[in-house]
Protein backbone atom coordinates (compact mmCIF):
# COMPACT_ATOMS: atom_id res chain seq x y z
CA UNK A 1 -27.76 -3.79 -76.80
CA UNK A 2 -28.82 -6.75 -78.62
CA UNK A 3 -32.05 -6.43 -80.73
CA UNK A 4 -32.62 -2.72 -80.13
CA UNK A 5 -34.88 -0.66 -82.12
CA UNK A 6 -37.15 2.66 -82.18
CA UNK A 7 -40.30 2.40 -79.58
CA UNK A 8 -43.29 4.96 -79.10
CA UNK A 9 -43.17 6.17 -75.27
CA UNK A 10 -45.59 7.51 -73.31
CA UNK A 11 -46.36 8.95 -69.89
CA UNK A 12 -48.41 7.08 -67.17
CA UNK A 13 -51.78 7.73 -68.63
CA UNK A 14 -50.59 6.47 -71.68
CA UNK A 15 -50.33 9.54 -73.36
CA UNK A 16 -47.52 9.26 -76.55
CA UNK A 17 -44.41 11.35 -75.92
CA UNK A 18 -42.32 10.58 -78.57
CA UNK A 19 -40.17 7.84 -79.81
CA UNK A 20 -36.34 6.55 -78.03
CA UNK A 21 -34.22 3.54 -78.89
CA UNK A 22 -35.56 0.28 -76.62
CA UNK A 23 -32.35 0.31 -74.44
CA UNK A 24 -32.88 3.50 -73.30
CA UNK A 25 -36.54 3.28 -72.34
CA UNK A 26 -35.34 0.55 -69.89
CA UNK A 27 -32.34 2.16 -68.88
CA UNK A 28 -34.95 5.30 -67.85
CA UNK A 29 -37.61 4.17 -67.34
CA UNK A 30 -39.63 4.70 -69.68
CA UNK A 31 -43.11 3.93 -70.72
CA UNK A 32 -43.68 1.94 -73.83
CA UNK A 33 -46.18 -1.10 -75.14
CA UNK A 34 -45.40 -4.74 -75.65
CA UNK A 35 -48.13 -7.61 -77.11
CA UNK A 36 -49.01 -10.28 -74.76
CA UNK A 37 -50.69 -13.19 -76.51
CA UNK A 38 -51.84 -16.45 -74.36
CA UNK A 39 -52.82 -19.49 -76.34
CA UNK A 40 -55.11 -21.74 -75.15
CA UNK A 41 -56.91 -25.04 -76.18
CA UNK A 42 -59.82 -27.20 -74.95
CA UNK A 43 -59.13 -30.41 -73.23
CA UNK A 44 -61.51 -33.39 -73.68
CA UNK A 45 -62.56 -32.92 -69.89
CA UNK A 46 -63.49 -29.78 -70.37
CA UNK A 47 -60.55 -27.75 -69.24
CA UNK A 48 -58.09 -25.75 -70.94
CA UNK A 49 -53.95 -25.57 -71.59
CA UNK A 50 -51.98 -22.73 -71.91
CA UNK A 51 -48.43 -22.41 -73.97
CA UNK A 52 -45.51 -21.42 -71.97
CA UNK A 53 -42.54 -20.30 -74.06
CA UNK A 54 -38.63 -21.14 -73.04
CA UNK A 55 -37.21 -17.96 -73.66
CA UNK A 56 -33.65 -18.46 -75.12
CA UNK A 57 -30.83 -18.80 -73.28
CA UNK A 58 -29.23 -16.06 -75.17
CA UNK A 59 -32.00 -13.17 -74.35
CA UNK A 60 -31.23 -10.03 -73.04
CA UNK A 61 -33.95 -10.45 -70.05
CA UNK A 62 -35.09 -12.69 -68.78
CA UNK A 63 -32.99 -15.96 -70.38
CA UNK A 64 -34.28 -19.88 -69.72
CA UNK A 65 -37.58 -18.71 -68.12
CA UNK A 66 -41.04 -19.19 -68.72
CA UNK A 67 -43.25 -16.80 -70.20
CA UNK A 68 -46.30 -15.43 -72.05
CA UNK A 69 -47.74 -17.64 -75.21
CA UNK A 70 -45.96 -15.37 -77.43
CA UNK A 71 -45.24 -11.31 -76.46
CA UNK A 72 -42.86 -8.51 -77.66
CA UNK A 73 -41.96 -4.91 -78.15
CA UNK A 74 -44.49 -2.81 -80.45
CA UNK A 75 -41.84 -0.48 -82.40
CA UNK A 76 -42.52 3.10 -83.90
CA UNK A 77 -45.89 3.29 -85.28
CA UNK A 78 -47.00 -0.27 -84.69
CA UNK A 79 -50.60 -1.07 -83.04
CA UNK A 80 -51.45 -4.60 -81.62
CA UNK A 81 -52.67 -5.68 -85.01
CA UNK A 82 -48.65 -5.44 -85.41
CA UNK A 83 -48.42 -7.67 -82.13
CA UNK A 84 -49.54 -11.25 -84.48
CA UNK A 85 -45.87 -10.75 -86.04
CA UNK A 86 -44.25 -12.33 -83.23
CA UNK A 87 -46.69 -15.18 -82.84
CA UNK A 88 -45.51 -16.58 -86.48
CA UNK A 89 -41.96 -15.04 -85.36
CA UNK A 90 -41.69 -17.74 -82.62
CA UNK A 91 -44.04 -20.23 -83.18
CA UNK A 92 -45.11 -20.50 -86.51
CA UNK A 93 -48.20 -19.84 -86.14
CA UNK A 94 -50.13 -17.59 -88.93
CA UNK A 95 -52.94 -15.53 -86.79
CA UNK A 96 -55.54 -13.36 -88.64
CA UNK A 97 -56.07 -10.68 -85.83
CA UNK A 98 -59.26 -11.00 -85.65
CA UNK A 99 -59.40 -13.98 -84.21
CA UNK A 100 -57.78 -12.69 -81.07
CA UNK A 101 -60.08 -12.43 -77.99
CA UNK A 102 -58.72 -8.85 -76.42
CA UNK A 103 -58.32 -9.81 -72.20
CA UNK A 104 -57.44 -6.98 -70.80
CA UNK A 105 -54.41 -4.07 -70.41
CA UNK A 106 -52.19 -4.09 -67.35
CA UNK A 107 -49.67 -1.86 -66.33
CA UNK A 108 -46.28 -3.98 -65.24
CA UNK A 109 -43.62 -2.44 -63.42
CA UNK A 110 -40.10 -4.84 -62.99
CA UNK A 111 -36.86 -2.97 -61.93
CA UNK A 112 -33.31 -4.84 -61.68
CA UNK A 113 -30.26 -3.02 -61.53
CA UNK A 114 -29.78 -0.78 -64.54
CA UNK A 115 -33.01 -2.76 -66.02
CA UNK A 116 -36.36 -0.52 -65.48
CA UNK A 117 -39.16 -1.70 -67.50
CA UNK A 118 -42.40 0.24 -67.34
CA UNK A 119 -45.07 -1.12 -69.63
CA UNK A 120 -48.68 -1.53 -70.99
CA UNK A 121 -49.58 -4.72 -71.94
CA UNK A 122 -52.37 -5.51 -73.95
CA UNK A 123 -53.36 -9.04 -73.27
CA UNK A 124 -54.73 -11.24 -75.94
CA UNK A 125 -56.02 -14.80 -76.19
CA UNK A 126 -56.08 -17.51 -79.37
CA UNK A 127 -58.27 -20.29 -78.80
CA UNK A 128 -56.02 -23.11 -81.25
CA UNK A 129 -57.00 -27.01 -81.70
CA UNK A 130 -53.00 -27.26 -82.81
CA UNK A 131 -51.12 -29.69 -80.94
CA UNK A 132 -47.30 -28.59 -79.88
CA UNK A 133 -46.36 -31.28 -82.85
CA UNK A 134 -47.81 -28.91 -85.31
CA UNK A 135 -45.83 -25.84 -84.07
CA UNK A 136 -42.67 -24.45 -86.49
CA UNK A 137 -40.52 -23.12 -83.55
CA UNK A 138 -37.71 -20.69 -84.31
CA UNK A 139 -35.06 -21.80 -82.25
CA UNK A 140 -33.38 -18.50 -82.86
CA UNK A 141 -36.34 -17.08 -80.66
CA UNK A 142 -37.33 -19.87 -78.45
CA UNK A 143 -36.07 -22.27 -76.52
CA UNK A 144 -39.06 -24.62 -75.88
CA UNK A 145 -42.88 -24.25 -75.51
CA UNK A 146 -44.44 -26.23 -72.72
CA UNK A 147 -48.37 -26.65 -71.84
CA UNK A 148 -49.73 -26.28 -68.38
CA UNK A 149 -53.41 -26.62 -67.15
CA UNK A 150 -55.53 -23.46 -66.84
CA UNK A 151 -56.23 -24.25 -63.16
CA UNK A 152 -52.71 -25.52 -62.31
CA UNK A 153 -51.23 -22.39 -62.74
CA UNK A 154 -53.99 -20.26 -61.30
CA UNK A 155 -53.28 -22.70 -58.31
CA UNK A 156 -49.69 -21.95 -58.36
CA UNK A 157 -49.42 -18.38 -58.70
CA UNK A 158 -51.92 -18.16 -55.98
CA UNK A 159 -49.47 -19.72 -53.58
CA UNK A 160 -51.89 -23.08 -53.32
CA UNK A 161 -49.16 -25.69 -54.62
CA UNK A 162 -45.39 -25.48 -55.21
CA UNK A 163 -45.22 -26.80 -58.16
CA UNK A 164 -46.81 -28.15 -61.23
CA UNK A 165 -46.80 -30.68 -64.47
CA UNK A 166 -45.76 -29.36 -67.24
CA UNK A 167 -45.57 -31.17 -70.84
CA UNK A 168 -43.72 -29.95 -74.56
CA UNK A 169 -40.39 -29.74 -76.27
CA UNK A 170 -37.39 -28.15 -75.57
CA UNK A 171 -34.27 -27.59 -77.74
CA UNK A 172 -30.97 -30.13 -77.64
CA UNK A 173 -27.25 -29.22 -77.90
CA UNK A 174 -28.32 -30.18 -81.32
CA UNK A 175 -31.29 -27.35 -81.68
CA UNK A 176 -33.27 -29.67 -82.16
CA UNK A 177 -36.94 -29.91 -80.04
CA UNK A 178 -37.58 -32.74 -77.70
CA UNK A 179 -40.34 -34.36 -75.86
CA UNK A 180 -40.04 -33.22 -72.49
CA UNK A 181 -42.12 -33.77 -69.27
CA UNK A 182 -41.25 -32.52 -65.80
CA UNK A 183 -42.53 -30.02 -62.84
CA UNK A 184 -41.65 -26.43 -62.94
CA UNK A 185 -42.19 -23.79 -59.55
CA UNK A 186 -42.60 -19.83 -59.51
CA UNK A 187 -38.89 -19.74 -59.65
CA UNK A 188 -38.81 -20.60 -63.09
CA UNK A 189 -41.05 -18.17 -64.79
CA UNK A 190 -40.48 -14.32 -65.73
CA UNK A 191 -40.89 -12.18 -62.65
CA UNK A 192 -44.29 -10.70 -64.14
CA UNK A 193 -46.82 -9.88 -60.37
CA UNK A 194 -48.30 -13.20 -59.09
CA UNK A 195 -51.42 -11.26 -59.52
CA UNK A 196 -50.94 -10.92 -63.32
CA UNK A 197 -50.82 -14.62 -64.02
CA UNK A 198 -53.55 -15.07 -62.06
CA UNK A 199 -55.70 -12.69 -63.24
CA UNK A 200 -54.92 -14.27 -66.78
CA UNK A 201 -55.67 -17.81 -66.09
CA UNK A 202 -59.53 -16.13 -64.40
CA UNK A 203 -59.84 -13.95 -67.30
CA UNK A 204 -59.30 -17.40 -69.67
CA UNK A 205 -61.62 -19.29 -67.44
CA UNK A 206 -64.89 -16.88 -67.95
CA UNK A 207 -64.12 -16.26 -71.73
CA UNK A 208 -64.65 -20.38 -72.02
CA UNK A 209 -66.95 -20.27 -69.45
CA UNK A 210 -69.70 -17.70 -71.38
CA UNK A 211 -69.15 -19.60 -74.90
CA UNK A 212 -71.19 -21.87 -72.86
């Protein structure tokens, strides 16, 4: 199993159990905790832009699709504040955690053949001025990061449009990150509910919305 490691489980009202290897939590069924993080940044106009990260091609789940900001696996003993790792992990970014706006925690449920992942996922937002140019991607992580309006996805995961703009870099045959521009559909982003990706583009829009 590649990248496996020692997680905290826990039954269905989150209450710990004890501690198995990763692989075998998904193999059973198991639940466990993994960081979400969504980063967002003002637009002169007055909306916002999320990040979308490539996952790699080489992944375990859930290769070449489009995903959460920045998200993993909390191991043994970790808490959220443990969660910012993977933000510098992937993109580079250092992230003091209190400067994370906590969303919300959703359960998600995804099964595939021998793959059942049970998990709470505490949902985060960083509010960032950086521009994708300023990001130090690990290629070894990700395979792109692409920005997509607030709204647009809310109208796409709502079933309103079919597809939408998207804008970034993505990595070469020479791992090297690219300008890229193109449209992207449902299809190409991790089978999380519809409802979940919804709910976090409304949950973004009334955080910006009461700084006001």
């Amino acid at each position: 199993m590649i990248d496996d490691y020692m997680i905290d489980i826990y039954d269905s009202h989150m209450n710990p159990l004890g501690q198995v290897m990763r692989s075998q939590a998904h193999k059973e069924g198991l639940w466990h905790k993994a960081f979400h993080c969504w980063i967002a940044k003002p637009m002169a106009d007055g909306h916002h832009k999320v990040l979308l990260q490539l996952r790699g091609k080489n992944k375990s789940t859930h290769p070449s699709l489009l995903d959460i900001s920045s998200a993993g696996h909390l191991k043994v003993g970790e808490t959220c504040h443990d969660g910012i790792k993977h933000i510098e992990q992937e993109l580079g970014i250092k992230v003091d955690f209190a400067s994370l706006n906590k969303l919300f925690t959703i359960n998600h449920v995804f099964e595939k053949n021998d793959y059942i992942n049970h998990e709470f996922n505490p949902t985060y937002l960083l509010e960032t001025d950086k521009d994708i140019s300023d990001l130090k991607l690990n290629p070894a992580e990700v395979d792109g990061v692409l920005e997509a309006s607030v709204d647009d996805l809310r109208n796409l995961f709502n079933h309103k449009v079919d597809s939408i703009y998207v804008s970034g870099l993505l990595i070469d045959e020479f791992n090297k990150f690219i300008p890229y521009t193109g449209a992207v559909g449902i299809k190409d982003f991790v089978p999380h509910d519809d409802s979940y990706y919804v709910k976090v583009m409304d949950t973004i829009k009334r955080f910006f919305a009461n700084k006001h």
